[in-house]
Protein backbone atom coordinates (compact mmCIF):
# COMPACT_ATOMS: atom_id res chain seq x y z
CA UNK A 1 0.00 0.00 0.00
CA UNK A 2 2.38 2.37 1.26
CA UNK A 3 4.52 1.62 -2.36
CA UNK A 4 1.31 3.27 -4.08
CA UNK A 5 1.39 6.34 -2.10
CA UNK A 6 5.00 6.92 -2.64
CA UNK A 7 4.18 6.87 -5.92
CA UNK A 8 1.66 9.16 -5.79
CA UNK A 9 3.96 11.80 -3.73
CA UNK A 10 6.20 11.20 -6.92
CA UNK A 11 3.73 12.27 -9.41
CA UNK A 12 2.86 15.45 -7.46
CA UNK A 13 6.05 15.96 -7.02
CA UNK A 14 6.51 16.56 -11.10
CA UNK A 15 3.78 18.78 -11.17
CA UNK A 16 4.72 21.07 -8.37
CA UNK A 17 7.96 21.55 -10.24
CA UNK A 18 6.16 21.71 -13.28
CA UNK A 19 4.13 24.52 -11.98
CA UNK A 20 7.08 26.06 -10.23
CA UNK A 21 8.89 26.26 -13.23
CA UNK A 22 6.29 27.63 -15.73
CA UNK A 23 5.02 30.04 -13.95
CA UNK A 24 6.78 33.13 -13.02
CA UNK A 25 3.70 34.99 -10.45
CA UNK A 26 4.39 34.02 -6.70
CA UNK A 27 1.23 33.87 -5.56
CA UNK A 28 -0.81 32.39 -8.90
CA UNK A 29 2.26 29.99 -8.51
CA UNK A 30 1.82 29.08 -5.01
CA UNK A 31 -2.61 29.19 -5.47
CA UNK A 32 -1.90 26.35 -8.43
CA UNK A 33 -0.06 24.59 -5.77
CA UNK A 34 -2.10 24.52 -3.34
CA UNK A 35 -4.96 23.14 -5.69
CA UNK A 36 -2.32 20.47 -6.88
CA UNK A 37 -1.92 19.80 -3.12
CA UNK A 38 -5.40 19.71 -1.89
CA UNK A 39 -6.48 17.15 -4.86
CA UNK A 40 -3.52 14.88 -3.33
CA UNK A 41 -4.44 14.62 -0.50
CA UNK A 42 -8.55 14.05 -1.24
CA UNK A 43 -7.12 11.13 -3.34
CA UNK A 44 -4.84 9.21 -0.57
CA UNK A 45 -7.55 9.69 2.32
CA UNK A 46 -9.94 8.00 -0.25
CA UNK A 47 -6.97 5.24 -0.13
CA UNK A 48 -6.48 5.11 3.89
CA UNK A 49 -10.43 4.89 3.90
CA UNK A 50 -11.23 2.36 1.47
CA UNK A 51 -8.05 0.25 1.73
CA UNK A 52 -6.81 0.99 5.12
CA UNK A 53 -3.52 -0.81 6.53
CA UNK A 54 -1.67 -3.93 6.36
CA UNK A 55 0.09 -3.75 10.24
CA UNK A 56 0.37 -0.79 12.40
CA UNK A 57 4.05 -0.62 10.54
CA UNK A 58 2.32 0.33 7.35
CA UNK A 59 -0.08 2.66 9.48
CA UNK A 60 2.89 4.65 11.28
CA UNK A 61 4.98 4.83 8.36
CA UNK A 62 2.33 6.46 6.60
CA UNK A 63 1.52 9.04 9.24
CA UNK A 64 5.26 9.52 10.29
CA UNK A 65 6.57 10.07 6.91
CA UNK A 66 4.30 9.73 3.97
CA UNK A 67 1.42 11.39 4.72
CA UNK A 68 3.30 14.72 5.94
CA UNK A 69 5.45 15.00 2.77
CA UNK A 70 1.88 15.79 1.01
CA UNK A 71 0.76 17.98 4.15
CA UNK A 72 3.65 20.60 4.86
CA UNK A 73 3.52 21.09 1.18
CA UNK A 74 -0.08 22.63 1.92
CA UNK A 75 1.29 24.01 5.08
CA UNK A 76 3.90 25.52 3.06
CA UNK A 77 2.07 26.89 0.19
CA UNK A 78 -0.61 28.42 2.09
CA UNK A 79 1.95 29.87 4.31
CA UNK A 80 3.77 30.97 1.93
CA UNK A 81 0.65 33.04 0.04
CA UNK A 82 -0.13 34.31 2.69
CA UNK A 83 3.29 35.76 3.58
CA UNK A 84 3.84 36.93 -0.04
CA UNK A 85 0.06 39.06 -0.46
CA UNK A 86 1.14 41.01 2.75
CA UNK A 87 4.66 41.93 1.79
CA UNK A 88 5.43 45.27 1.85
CA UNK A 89 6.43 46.76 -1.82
CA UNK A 90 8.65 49.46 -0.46
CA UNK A 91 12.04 50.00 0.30
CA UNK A 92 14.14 46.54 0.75
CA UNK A 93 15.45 47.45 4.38
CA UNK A 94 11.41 47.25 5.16
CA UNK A 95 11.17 44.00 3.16
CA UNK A 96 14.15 42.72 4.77
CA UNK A 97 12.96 43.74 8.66
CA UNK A 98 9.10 41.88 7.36
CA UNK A 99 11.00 38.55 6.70
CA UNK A 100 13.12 38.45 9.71
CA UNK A 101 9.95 38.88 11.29
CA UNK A 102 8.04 35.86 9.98
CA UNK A 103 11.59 34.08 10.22
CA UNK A 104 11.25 34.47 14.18
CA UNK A 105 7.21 33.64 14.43
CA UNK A 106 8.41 30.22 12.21
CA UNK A 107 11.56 29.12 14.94
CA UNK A 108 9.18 29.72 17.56
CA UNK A 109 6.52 26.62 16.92
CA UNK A 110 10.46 24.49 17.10
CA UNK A 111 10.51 26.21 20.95
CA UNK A 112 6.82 25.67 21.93
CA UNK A 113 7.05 22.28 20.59
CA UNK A 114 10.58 21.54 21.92
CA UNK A 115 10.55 17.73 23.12
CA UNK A 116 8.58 16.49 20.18
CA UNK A 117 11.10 18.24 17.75
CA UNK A 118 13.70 16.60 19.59
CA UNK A 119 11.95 13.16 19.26
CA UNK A 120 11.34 13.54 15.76
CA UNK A 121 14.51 15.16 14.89
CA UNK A 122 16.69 12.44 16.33
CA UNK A 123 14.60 9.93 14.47
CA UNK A 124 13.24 8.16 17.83
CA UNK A 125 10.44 5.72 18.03
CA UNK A 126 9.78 4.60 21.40
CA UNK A 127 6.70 6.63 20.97
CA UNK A 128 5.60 6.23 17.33
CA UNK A 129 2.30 3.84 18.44
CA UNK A 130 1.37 6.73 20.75
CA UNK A 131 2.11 9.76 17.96
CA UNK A 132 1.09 7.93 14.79
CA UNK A 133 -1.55 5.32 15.17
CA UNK A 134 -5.25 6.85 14.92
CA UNK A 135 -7.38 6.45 17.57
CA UNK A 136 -5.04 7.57 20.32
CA UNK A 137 -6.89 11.06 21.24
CA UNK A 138 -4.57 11.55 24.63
CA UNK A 139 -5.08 15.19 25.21
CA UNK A 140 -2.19 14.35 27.26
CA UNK A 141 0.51 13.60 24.46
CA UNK A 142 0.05 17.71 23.84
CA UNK A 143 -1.49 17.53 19.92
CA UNK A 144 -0.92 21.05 18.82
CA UNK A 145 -3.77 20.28 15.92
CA UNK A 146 -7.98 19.64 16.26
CA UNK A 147 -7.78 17.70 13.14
CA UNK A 148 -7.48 14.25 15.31
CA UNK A 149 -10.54 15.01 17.08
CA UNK A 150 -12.39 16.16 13.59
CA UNK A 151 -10.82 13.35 11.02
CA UNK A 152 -9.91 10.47 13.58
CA UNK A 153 -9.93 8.18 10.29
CA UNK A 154 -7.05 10.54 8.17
CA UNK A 155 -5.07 11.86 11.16
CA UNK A 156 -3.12 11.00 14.08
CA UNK A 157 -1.84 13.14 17.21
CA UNK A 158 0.98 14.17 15.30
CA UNK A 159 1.25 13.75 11.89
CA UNK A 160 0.59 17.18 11.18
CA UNK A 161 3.33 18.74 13.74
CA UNK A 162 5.83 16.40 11.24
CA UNK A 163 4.25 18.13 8.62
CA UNK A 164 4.36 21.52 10.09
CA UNK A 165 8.02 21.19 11.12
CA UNK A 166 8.76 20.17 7.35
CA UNK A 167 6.78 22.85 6.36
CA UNK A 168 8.63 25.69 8.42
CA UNK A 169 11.98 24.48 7.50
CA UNK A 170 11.27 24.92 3.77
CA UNK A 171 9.59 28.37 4.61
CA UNK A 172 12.79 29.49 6.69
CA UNK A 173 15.04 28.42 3.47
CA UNK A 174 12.85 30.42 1.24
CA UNK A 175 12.43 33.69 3.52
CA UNK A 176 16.04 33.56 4.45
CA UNK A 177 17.07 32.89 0.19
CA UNK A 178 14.78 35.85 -0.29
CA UNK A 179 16.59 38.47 1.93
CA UNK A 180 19.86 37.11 0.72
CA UNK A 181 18.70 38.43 -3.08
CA UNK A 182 17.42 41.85 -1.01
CA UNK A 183 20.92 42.66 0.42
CA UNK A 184 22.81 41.38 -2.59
CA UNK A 185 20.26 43.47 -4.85
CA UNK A 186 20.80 46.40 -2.41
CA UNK A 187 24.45 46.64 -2.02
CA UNK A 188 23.78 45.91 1.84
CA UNK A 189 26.82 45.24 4.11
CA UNK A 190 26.34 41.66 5.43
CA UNK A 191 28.47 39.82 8.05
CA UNK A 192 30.90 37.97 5.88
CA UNK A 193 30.27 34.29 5.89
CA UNK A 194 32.85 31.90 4.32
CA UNK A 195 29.91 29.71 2.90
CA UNK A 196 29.40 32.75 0.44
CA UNK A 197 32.59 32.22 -1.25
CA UNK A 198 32.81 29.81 -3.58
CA UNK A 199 34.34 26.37 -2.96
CA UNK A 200 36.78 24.90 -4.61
CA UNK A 201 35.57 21.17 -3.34
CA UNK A 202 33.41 18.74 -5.46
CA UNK A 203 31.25 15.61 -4.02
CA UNK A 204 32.60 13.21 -6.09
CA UNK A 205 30.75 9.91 -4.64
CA UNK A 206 27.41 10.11 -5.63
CA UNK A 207 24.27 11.78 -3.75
CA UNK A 208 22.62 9.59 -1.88
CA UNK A 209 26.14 9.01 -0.12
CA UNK A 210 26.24 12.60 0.81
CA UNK A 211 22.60 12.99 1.72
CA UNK A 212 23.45 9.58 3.93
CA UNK A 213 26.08 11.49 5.76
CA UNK A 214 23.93 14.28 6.09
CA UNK A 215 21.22 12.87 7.99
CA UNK A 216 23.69 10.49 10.44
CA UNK A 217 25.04 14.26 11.14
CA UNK A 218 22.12 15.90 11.99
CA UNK A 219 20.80 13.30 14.10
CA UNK A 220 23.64 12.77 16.19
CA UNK A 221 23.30 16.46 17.07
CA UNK A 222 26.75 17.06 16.03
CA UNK A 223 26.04 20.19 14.48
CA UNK A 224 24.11 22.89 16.22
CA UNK A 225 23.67 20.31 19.12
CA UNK A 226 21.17 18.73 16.77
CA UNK A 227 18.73 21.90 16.31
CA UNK A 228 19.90 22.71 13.08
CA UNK A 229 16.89 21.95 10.37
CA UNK A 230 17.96 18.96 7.83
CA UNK A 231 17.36 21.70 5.40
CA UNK A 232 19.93 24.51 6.23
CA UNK A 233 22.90 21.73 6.50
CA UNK A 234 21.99 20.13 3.38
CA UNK A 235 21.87 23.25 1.96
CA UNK A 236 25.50 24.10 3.40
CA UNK A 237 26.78 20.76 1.90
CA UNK A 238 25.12 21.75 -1.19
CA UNK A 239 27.42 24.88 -1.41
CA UNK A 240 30.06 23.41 -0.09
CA UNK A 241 30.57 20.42 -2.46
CA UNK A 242 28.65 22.22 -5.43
CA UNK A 243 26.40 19.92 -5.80
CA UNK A 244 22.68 20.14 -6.16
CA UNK A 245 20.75 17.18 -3.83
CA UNK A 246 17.50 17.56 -5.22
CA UNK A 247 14.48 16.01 -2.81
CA UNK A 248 16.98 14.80 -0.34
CA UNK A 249 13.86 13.96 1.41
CA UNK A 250 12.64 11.27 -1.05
CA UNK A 251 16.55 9.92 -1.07
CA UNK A 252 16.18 9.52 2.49
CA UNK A 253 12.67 7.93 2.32
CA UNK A 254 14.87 5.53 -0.29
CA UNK A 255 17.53 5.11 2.26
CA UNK A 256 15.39 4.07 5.20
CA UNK A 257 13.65 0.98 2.57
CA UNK A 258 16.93 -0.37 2.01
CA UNK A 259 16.36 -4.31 2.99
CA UNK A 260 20.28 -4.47 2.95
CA UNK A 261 22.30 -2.04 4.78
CA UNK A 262 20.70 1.21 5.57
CA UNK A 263 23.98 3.15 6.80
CA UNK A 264 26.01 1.33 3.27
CA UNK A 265 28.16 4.02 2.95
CA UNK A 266 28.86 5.50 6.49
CA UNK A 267 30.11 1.72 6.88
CA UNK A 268 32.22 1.87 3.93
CA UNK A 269 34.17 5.34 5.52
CA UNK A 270 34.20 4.07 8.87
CA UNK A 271 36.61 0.88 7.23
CA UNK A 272 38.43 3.64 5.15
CA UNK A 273 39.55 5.53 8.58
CA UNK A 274 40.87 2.26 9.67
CA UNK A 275 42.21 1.27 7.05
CA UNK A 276 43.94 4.44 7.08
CA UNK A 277 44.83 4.19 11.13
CA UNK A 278 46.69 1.13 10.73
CA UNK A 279 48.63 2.18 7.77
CA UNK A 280 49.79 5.15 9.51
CA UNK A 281 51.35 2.79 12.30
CA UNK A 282 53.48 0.67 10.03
């Protein structure tokens, strides 16, 4: 079942970048997306109500990680629309000050919702029956959504925080891309930030290698002491090794159904270190 719906994220994936590249308007771009969106998910809770589950495996991987793939892209959009009709048109210090501002609403949902990030962040699931299984309406586990109480069959506790903490990472990378282009366009004297320059280093294994690495960084809270969004370092390795990941998300999605491995090439530079180690002592 759950191979169907990953299909179906695929599809609207292609027209979301269809749409994003054909059409030049922000906000008619981002009102065809949310249509695109909306259909999506009609279609899948059709699924999940007709067809139902397998095992609650099936049932929390769809929740955990399928289902708010689909979601935070409405979350986004909508977001996003409604950020864009309300920017200011004047001067780009005011435009700058306006995006810092939504910037600082967005990190705050991370604070309020601090232990669940944390869970979900350092890919835990001690608590996954509890967070993504329907039909556990604990006002206790602290649901920061109604739609559990008003869709028990489509929605869990906290399928839609995933999806809003997706969501708000993609909107930070956008807002903060945005006042990048504002201070460039504006001659405006920034802090200087080696990432700017460009590097002379290449990623020469292939992506899902990198995106691998990426993900066994963030969750060991090795960087940022594991706050930083998935988002912002990928992005960083993306400059860094000039490369372009694409959905990183999907790769790791890929990553996680490996039968055979799932941490392939962290293994393979773990032997390369010692290998190296006990060279250096002959």
């Amino acid at each position: 079942m759950n191979k169907k719906f990953k299909a179906i994220i695929e599809d609207l994936n292609e027209k979301i970048y269809g749409v994003e590249s054909d059409t030049i308007d922000t906000l008619q771009r981002t009102e065809l997306c949310i249509a695109l969106v909306k259909e999506t998910l009609e279609s899948i809770r059709s699924v999940v109500l007709d067809k139902g589950f397998k095992n609650k495996e099936d049932e929390i991987e769809f929740f955990k990680e399928l289902k708010p793939i689909i979601y935070s892209k409405l979350i986004y959009y909508v977001k996003l629309f409604g950020i864009e009709s309300k920017r200011p048109r004047g001067s780009g210090k005011s435009q700058i000050k306006y995006l810092n501002r939504h910037i600082d609403r967005l990190q705050v949902y991370f604070n309020d919702n601090l232990e669940f990030y944390h869970y979900y962040r350092r890919g835990a699931t001690s608590l996954d029956e509890n967070y993504f299984i329907r039909g556990k309406s604990n006002i206790r586990l602290f649901p920061d959504t109604f739609h559990f109480f008003t869709d028990k069959y489509f929605s869990t506790s906290h399928d839609c925080t995933v999806a809003t903490i997706m969501a708000y990472d993609m909107l930070i990378v956008y807002l903060k891309k945005e006042i990048d282009n504002l201070e460039n366009k504006n001659g405006m004297e920034t802090v200087i930030n080696p990432l700017q320059k460009q590097s002379r280093l290449f990623w020469t294994a292939n992506k899902t290698d990198l995106i691998e690495l990426i993900y066994a960084l963030q969750s060991s809270g090795a960087i940022n002491s594991g706050t930083a969004d998935i988002k912002e370092v990928a992005s960083a390795c993306e400059h860094i090794f000039n490369i372009d990941l694409g959905d990183f998300y999907r790769t790791f999605l890929e990553i996680k159904s490996r039968k055979i491995n799932q941490t392939k090439f962290i293994d393979n530079i773990k032997e390369s270190l010692l290998k190296r180690i006990e060279d250096s002592d002959e």
